[in-house]
PDB file of N, CA and C in Angstrom:
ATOM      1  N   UNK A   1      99.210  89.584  95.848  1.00  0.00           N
ATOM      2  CA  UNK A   1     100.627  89.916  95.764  1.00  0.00           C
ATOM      3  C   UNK A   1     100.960  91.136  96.620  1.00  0.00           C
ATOM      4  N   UNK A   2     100.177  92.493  96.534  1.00  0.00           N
ATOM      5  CA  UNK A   2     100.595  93.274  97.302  1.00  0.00           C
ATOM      6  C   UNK A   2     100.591  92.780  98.621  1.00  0.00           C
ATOM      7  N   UNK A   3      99.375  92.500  98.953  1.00  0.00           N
ATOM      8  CA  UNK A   3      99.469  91.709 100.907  1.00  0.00           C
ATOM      9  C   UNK A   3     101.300  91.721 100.863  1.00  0.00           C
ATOM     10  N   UNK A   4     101.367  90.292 100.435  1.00  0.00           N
ATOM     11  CA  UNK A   4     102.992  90.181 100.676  1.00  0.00           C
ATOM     12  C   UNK A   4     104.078  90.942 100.456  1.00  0.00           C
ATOM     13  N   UNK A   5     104.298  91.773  99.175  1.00  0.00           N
ATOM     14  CA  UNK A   5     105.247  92.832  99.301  1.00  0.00           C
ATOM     15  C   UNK A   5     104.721  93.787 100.562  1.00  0.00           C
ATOM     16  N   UNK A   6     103.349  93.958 101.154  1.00  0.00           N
ATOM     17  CA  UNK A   6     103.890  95.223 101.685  1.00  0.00           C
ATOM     18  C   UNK A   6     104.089  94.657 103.429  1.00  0.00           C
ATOM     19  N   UNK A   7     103.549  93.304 103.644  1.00  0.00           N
ATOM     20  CA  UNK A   7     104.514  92.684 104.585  1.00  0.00           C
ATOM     21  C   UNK A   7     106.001  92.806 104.691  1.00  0.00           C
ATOM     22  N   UNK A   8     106.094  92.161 103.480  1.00  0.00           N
ATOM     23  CA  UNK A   8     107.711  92.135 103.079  1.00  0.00           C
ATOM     24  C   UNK A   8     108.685  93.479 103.465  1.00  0.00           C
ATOM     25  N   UNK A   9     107.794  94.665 102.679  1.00  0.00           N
ATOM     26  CA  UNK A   9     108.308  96.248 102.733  1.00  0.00           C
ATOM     27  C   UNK A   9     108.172  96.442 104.339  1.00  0.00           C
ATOM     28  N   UNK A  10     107.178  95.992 105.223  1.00  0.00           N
ATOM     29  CA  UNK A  10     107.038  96.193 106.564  1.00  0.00           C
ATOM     30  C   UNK A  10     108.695  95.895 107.238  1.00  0.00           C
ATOM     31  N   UNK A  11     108.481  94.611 107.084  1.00  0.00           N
ATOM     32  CA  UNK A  11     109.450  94.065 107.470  1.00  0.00           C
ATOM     33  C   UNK A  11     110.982  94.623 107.427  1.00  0.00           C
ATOM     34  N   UNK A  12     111.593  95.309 106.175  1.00  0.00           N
ATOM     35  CA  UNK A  12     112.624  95.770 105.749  1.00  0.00           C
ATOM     36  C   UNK A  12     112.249  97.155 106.383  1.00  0.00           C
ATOM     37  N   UNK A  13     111.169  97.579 106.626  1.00  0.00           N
ATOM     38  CA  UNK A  13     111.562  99.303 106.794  1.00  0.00           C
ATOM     39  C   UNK A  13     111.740  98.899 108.649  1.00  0.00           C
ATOM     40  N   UNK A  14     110.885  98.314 109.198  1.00  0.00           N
ATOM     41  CA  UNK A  14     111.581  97.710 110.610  1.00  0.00           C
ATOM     42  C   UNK A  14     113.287  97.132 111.051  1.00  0.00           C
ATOM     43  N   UNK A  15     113.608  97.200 109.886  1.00  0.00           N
ATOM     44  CA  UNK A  15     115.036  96.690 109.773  1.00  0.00           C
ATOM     45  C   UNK A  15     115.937  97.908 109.688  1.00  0.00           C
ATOM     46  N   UNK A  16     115.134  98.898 109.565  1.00  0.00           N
ATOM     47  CA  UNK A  16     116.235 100.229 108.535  1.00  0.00           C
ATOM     48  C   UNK A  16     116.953 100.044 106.927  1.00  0.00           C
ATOM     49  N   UNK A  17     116.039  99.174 106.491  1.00  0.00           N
ATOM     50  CA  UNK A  17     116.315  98.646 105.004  1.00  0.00           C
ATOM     51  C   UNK A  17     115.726  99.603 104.177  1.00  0.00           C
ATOM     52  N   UNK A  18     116.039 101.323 104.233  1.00  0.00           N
ATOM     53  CA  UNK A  18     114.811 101.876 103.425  1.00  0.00           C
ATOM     54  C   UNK A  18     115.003 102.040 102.270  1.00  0.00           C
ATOM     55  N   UNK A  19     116.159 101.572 101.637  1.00  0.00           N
ATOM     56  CA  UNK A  19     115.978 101.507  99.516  1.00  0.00           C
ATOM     57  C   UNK A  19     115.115  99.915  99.568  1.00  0.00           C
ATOM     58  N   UNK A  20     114.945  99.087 100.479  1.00  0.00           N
ATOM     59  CA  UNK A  20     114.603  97.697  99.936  1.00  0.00           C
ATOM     60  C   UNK A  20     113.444  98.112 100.526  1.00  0.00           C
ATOM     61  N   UNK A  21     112.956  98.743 101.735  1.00  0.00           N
ATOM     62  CA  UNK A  21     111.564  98.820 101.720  1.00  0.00           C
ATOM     63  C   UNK A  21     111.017 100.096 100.839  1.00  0.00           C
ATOM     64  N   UNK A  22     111.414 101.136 100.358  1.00  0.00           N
ATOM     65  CA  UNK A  22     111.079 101.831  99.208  1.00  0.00           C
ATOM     66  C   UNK A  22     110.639 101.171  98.263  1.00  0.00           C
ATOM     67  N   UNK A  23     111.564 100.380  97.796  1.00  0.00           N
ATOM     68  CA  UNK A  23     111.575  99.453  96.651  1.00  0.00           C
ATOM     69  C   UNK A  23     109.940  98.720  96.685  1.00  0.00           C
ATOM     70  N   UNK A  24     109.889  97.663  97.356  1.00  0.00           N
ATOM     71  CA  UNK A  24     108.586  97.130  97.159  1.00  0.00           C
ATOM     72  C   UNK A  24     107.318  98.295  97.451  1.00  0.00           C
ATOM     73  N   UNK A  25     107.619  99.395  98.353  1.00  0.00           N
ATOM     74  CA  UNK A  25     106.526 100.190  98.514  1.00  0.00           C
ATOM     75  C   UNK A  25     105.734 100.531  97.309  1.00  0.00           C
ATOM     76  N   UNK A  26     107.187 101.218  96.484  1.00  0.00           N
ATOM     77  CA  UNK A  26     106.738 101.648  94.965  1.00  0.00           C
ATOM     78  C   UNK A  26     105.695 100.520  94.677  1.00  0.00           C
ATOM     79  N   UNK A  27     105.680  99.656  95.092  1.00  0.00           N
ATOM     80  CA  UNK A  27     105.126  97.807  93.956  1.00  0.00           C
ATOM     81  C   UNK A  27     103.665  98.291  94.501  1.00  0.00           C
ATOM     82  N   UNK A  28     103.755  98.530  95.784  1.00  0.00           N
ATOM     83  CA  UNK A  28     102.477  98.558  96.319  1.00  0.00           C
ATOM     84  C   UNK A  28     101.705  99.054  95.638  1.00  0.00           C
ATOM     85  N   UNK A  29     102.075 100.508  96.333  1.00  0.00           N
ATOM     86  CA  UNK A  29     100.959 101.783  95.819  1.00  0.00           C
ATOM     87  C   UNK A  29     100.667 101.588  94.250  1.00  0.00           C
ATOM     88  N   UNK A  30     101.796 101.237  93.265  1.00  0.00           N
ATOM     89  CA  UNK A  30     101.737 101.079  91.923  1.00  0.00           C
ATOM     90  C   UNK A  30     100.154 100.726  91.963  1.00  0.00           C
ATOM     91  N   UNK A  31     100.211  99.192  92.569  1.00  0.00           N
ATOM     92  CA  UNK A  31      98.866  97.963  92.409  1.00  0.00           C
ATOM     93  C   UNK A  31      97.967  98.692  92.765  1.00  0.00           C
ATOM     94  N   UNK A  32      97.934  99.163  94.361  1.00  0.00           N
ATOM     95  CA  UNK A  32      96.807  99.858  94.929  1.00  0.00           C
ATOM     96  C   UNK A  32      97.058 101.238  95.274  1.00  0.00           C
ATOM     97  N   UNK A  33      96.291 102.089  94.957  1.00  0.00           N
ATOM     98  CA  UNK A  33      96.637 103.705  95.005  1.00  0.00           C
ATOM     99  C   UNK A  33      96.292 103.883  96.066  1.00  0.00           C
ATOM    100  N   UNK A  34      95.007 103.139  97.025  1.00  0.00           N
ATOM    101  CA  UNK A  34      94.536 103.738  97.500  1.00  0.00           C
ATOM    102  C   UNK A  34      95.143 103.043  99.430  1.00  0.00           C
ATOM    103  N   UNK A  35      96.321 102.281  99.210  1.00  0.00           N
ATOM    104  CA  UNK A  35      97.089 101.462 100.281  1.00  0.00           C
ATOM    105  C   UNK A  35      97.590 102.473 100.706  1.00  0.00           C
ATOM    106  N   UNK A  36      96.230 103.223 102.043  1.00  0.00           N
ATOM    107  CA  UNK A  36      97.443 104.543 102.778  1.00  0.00           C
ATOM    108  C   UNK A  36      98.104 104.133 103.588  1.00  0.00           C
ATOM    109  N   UNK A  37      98.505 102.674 104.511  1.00  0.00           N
ATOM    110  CA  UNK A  37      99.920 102.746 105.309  1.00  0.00           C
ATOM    111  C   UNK A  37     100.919 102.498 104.196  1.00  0.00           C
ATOM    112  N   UNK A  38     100.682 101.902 103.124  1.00  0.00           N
ATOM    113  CA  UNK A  38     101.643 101.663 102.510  1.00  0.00           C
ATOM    114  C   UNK A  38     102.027 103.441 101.869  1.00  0.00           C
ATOM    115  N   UNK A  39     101.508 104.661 101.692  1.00  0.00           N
ATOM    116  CA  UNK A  39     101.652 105.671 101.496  1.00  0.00           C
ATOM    117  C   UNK A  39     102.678 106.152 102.512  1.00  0.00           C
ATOM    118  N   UNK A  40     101.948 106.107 103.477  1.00  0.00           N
ATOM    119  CA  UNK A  40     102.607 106.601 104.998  1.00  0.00           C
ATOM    120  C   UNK A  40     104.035 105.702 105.070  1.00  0.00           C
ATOM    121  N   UNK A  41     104.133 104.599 104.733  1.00  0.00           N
ATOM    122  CA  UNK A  41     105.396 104.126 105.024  1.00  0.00           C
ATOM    123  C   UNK A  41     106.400 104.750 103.804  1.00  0.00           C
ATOM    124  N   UNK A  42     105.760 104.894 103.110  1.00  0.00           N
ATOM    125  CA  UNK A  42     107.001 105.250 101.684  1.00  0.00           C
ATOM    126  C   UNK A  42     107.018 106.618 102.088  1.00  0.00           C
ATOM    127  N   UNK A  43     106.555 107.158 102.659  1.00  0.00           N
ATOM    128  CA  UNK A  43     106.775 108.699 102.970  1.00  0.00           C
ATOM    129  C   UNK A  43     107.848 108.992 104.068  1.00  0.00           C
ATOM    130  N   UNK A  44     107.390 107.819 104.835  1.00  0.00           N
ATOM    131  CA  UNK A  44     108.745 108.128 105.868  1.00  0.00           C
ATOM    132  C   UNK A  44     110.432 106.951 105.782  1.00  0.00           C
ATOM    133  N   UNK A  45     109.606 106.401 104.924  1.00  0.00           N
ATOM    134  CA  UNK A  45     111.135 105.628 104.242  1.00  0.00           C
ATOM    135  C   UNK A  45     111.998 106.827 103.303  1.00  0.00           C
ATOM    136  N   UNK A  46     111.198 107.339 102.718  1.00  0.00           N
ATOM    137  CA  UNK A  46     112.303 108.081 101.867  1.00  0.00           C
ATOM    138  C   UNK A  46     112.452 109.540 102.004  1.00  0.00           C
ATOM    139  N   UNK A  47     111.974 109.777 103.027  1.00  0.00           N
ATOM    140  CA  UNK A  47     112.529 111.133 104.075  1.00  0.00           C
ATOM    141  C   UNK A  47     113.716 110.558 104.666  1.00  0.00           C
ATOM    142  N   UNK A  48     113.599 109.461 105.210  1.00  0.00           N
ATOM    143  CA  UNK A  48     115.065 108.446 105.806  1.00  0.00           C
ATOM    144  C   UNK A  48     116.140 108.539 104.440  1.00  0.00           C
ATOM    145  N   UNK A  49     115.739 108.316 103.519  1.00  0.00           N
ATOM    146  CA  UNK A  49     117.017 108.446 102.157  1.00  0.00           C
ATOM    147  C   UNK A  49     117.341 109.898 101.813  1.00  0.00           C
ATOM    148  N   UNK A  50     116.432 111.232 102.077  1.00  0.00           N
ATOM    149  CA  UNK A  50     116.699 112.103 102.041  1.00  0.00           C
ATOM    150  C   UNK A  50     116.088 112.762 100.695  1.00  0.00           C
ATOM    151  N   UNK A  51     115.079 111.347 100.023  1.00  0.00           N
ATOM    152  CA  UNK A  51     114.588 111.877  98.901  1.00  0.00           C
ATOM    153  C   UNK A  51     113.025 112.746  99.171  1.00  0.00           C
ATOM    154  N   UNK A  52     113.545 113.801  99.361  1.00  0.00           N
ATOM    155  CA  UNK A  52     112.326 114.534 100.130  1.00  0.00           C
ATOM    156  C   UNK A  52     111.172 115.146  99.433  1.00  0.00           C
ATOM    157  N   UNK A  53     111.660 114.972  98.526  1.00  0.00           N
ATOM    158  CA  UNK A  53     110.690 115.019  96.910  1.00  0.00           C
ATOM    159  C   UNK A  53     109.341 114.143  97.129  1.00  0.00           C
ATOM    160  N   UNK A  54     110.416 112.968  96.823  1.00  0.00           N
ATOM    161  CA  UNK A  54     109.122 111.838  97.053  1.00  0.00           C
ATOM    162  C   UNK A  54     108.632 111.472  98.073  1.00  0.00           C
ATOM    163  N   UNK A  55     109.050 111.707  99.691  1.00  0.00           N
ATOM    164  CA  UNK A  55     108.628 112.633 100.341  1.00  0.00           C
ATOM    165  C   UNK A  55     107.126 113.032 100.895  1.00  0.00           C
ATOM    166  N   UNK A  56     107.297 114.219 100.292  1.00  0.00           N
ATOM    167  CA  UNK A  56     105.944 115.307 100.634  1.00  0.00           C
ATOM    168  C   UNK A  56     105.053 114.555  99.140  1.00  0.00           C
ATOM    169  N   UNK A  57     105.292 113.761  98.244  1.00  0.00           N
ATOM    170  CA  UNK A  57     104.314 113.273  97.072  1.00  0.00           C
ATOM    171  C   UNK A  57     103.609 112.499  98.174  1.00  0.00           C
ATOM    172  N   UNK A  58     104.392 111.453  98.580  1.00  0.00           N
ATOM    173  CA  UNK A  58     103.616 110.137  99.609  1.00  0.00           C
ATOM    174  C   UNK A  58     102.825 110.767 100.582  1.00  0.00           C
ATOM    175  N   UNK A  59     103.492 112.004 101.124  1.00  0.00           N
ATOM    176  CA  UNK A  59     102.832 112.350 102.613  1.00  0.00           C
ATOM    177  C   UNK A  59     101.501 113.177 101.957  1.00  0.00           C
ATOM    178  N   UNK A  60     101.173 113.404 100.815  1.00  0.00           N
ATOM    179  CA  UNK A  60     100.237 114.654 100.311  1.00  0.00           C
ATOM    180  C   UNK A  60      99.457 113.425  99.760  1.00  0.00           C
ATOM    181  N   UNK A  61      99.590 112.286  99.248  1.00  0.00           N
ATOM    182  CA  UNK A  61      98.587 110.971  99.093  1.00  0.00           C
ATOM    183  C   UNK A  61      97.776 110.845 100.138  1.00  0.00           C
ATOM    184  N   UNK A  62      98.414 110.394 101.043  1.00  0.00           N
ATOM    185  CA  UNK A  62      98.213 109.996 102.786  1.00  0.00           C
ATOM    186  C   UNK A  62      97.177 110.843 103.054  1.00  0.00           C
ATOM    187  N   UNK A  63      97.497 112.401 102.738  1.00  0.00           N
ATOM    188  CA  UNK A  63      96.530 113.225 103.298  1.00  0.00           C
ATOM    189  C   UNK A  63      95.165 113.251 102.112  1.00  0.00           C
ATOM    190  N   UNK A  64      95.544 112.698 101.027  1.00  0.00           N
ATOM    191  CA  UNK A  64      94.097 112.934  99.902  1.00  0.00           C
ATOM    192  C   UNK A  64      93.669 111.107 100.742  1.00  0.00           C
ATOM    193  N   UNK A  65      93.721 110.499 101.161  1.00  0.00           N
ATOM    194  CA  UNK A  65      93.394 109.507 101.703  1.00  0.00           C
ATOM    195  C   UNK A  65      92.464 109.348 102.562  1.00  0.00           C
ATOM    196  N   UNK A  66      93.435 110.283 103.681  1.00  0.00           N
ATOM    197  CA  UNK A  66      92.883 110.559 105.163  1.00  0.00           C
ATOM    198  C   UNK A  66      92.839 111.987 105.565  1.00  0.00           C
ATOM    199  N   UNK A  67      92.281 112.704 105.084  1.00  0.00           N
ATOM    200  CA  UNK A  67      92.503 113.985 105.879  1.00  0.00           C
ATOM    201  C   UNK A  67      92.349 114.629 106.898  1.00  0.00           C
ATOM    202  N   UNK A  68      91.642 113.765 107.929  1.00  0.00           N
ATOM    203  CA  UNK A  68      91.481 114.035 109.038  1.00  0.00           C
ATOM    204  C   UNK A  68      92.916 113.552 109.771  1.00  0.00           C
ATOM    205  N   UNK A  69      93.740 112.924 109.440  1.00  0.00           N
ATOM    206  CA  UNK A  69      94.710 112.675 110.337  1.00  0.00           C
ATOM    207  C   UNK A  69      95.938 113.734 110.217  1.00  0.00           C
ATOM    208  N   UNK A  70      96.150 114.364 111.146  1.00  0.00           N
ATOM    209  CA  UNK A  70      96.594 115.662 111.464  1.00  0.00           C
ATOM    210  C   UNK A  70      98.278 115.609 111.397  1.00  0.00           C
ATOM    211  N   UNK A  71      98.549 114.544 111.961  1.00  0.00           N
ATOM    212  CA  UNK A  71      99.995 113.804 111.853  1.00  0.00           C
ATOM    213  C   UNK A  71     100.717 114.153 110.390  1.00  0.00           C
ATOM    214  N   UNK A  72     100.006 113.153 109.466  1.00  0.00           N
ATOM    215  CA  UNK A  72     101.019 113.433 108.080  1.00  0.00           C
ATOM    216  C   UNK A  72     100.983 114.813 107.564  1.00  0.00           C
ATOM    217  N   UNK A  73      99.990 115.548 108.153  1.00  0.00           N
ATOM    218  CA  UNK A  73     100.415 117.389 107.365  1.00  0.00           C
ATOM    219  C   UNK A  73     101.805 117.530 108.012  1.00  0.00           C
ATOM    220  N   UNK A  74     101.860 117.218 110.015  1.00  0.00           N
ATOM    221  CA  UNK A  74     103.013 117.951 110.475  1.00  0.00           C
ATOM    222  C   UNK A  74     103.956 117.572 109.382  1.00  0.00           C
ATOM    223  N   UNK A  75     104.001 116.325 109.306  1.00  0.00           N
ATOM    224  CA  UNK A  75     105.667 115.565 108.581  1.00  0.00           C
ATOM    225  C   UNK A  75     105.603 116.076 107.255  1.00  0.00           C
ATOM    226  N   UNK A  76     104.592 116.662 106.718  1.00  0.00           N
ATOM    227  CA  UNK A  76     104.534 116.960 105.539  1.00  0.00           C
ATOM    228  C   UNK A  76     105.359 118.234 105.050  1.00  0.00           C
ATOM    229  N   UNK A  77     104.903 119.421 106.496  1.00  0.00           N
ATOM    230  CA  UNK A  77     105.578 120.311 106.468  1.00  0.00           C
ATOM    231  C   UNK A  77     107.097 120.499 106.880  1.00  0.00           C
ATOM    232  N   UNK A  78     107.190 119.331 107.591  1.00  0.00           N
ATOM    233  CA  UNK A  78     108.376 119.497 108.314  1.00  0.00           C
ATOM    234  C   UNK A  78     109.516 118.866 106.709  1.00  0.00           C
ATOM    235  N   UNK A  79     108.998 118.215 106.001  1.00  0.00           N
ATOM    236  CA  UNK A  79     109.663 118.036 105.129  1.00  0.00           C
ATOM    237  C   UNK A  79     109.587 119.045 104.023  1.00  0.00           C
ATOM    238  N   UNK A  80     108.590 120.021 103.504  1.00  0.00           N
ATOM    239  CA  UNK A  80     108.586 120.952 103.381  1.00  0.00           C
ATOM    240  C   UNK A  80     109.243 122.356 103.126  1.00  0.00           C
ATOM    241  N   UNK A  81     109.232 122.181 104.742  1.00  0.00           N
ATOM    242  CA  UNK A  81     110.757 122.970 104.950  1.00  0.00           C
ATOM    243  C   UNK A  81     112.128 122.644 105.000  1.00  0.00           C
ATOM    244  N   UNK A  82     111.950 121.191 104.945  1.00  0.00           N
ATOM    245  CA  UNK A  82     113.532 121.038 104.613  1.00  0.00           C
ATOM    246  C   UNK A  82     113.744 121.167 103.357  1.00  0.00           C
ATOM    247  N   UNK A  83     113.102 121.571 102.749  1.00  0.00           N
ATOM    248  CA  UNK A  83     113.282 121.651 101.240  1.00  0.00           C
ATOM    249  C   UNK A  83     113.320 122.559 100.972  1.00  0.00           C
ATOM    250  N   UNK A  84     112.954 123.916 101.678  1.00  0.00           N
ATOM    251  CA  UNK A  84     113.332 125.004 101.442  1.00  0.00           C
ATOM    252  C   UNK A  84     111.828 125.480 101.000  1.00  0.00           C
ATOM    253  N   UNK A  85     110.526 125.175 100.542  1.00  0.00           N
ATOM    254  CA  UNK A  85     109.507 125.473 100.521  1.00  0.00           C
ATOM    255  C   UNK A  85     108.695 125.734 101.494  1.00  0.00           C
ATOM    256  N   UNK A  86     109.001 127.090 102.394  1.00  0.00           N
ATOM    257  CA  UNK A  86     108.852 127.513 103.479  1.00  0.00           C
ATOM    258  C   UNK A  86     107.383 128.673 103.827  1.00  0.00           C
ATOM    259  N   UNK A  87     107.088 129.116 102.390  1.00  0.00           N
ATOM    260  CA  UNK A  87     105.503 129.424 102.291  1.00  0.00           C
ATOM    261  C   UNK A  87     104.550 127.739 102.360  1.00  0.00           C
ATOM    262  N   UNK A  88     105.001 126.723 101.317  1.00  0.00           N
ATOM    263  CA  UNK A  88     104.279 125.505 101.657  1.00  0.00           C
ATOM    264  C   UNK A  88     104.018 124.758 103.132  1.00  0.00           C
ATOM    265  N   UNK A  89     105.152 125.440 103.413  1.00  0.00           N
ATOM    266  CA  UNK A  89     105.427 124.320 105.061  1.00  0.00           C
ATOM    267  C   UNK A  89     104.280 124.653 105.494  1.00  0.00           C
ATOM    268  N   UNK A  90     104.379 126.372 105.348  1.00  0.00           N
ATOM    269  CA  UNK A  90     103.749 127.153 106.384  1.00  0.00           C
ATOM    270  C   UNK A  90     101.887 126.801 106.329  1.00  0.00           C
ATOM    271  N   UNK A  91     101.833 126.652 104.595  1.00  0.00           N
ATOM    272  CA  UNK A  91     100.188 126.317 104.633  1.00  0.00           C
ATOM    273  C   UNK A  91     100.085 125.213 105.249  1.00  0.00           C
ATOM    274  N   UNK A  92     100.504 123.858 104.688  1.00  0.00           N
ATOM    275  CA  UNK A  92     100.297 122.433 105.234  1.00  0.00           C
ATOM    276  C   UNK A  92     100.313 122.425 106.782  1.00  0.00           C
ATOM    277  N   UNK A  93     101.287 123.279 107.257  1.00  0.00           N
ATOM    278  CA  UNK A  93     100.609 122.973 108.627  1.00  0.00           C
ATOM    279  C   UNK A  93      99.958 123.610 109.253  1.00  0.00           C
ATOM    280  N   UNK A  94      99.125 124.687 109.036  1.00  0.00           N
ATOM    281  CA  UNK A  94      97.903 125.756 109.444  1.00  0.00           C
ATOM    282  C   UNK A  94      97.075 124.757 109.084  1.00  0.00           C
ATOM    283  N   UNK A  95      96.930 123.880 108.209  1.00  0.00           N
ATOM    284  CA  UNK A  95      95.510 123.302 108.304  1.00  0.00           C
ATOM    285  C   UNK A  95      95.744 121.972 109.176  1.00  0.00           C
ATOM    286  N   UNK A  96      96.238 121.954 110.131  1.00  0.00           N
ATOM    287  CA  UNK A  96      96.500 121.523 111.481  1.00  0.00           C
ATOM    288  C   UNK A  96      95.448 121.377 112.571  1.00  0.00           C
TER     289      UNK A  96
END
Protein backbone atom coordinates (compact mmCIF):
# COMPACT_ATOMS: atom_id res chain seq x y z
CA UNK A 1 0.00 0.00 0.00
CA UNK A 2 2.56 2.54 0.81
CA UNK A 3 4.49 1.85 -2.72
CA UNK A 4 1.24 3.37 -4.11
CA UNK A 5 0.32 6.22 -1.88
CA UNK A 6 3.74 7.46 -2.05
CA UNK A 7 3.63 7.21 -5.95
CA UNK A 8 0.39 8.72 -5.70
CA UNK A 9 1.89 11.60 -3.08
CA UNK A 10 4.80 11.82 -5.86
CA UNK A 11 2.61 12.51 -8.29
CA UNK A 12 0.41 15.34 -6.52
CA UNK A 13 3.48 17.09 -5.03
CA UNK A 14 4.75 17.27 -8.96
CA UNK A 15 1.47 18.87 -9.56
CA UNK A 16 1.78 21.56 -6.70
CA UNK A 17 -1.00 19.56 -4.91
CA UNK A 18 0.77 20.00 -1.47
CA UNK A 19 -2.33 19.42 1.14
CA UNK A 20 -3.11 16.19 -1.21
CA UNK A 21 0.46 15.24 -1.36
CA UNK A 22 0.93 16.00 2.49
CA UNK A 23 -2.00 14.10 2.97
CA UNK A 24 -0.90 10.65 1.74
CA UNK A 25 2.76 11.48 2.90
CA UNK A 26 1.42 11.46 6.50
CA UNK A 27 0.00 7.60 5.29
CA UNK A 28 3.44 6.88 4.39
CA UNK A 29 5.81 7.64 6.99
CA UNK A 30 2.80 6.58 9.46
CA UNK A 31 3.41 2.72 7.75
CA UNK A 32 7.12 3.18 7.30
CA UNK A 33 9.22 5.47 9.57
CA UNK A 34 12.00 4.74 8.04
CA UNK A 35 10.67 6.01 4.04
CA UNK A 36 13.36 8.94 3.86
CA UNK A 37 12.18 10.38 0.35
CA UNK A 38 8.95 10.10 1.57
CA UNK A 39 10.42 12.29 4.75
CA UNK A 40 12.16 14.62 2.40
CA UNK A 41 9.06 15.10 0.38
CA UNK A 42 6.74 15.94 3.36
CA UNK A 43 9.33 18.32 4.46
CA UNK A 44 9.31 20.27 1.49
CA UNK A 45 5.57 19.94 0.82
CA UNK A 46 4.73 21.58 3.92
CA UNK A 47 7.33 24.32 3.98
CA UNK A 48 5.22 25.00 0.55
CA UNK A 49 1.93 25.30 3.04
CA UNK A 50 3.92 27.31 5.37
CA UNK A 51 3.50 24.69 8.08
CA UNK A 52 7.03 25.09 9.13
CA UNK A 53 6.60 23.23 12.23
CA UNK A 54 6.12 20.16 10.51
CA UNK A 55 8.65 21.30 8.52
CA UNK A 56 11.95 21.12 10.39
CA UNK A 57 10.06 17.59 12.25
CA UNK A 58 10.33 15.91 8.53
CA UNK A 59 13.62 17.64 7.65
CA UNK A 60 15.25 16.50 11.31
CA UNK A 61 13.83 12.65 10.37
CA UNK A 62 15.60 12.89 6.97
CA UNK A 63 18.64 13.85 8.82
CA UNK A 64 18.26 10.88 11.74
CA UNK A 65 17.98 8.79 8.42
CA UNK A 66 20.74 10.13 6.45
CA UNK A 67 23.12 12.20 8.01
CA UNK A 68 25.56 12.46 5.76
CA UNK A 69 23.42 14.34 3.34
CA UNK A 70 24.29 17.90 3.89
CA UNK A 71 21.30 19.31 1.84
CA UNK A 72 18.36 18.67 4.38
CA UNK A 73 20.37 20.48 7.41
CA UNK A 74 20.63 23.65 4.84
CA UNK A 75 16.61 23.50 4.39
CA UNK A 76 16.41 22.63 7.81
CA UNK A 77 17.92 25.75 8.89
CA UNK A 78 16.65 27.82 6.45
CA UNK A 79 13.31 26.87 7.82
CA UNK A 80 14.54 27.37 11.12
CA UNK A 81 14.97 30.67 10.70
CA UNK A 82 11.96 31.37 9.30
CA UNK A 83 10.59 30.54 12.34
CA UNK A 84 12.37 32.73 14.18
CA UNK A 85 14.65 29.98 15.89
CA UNK A 86 17.74 31.68 14.92
CA UNK A 87 20.29 30.09 17.61
CA UNK A 88 18.78 26.58 15.99
CA UNK A 89 19.28 27.70 12.42
CA UNK A 90 22.55 28.66 13.39
CA UNK A 91 23.55 25.04 14.92
CA UNK A 92 21.84 22.88 12.11
CA UNK A 93 23.76 24.48 9.73
CA UNK A 94 27.42 24.51 11.26
CA UNK A 95 27.15 20.91 11.12
CA UNK A 96 27.33 21.48 7.40
Amino acid sequence: MSVDRYAEAEQRYLKSDWAGAVQLLEEVVAANPDHLEAWVMLAAATRQLSNLVRSAEAYQRAIQLDPAESVWRQHLAQVLEQTGRRDQAAAADATV
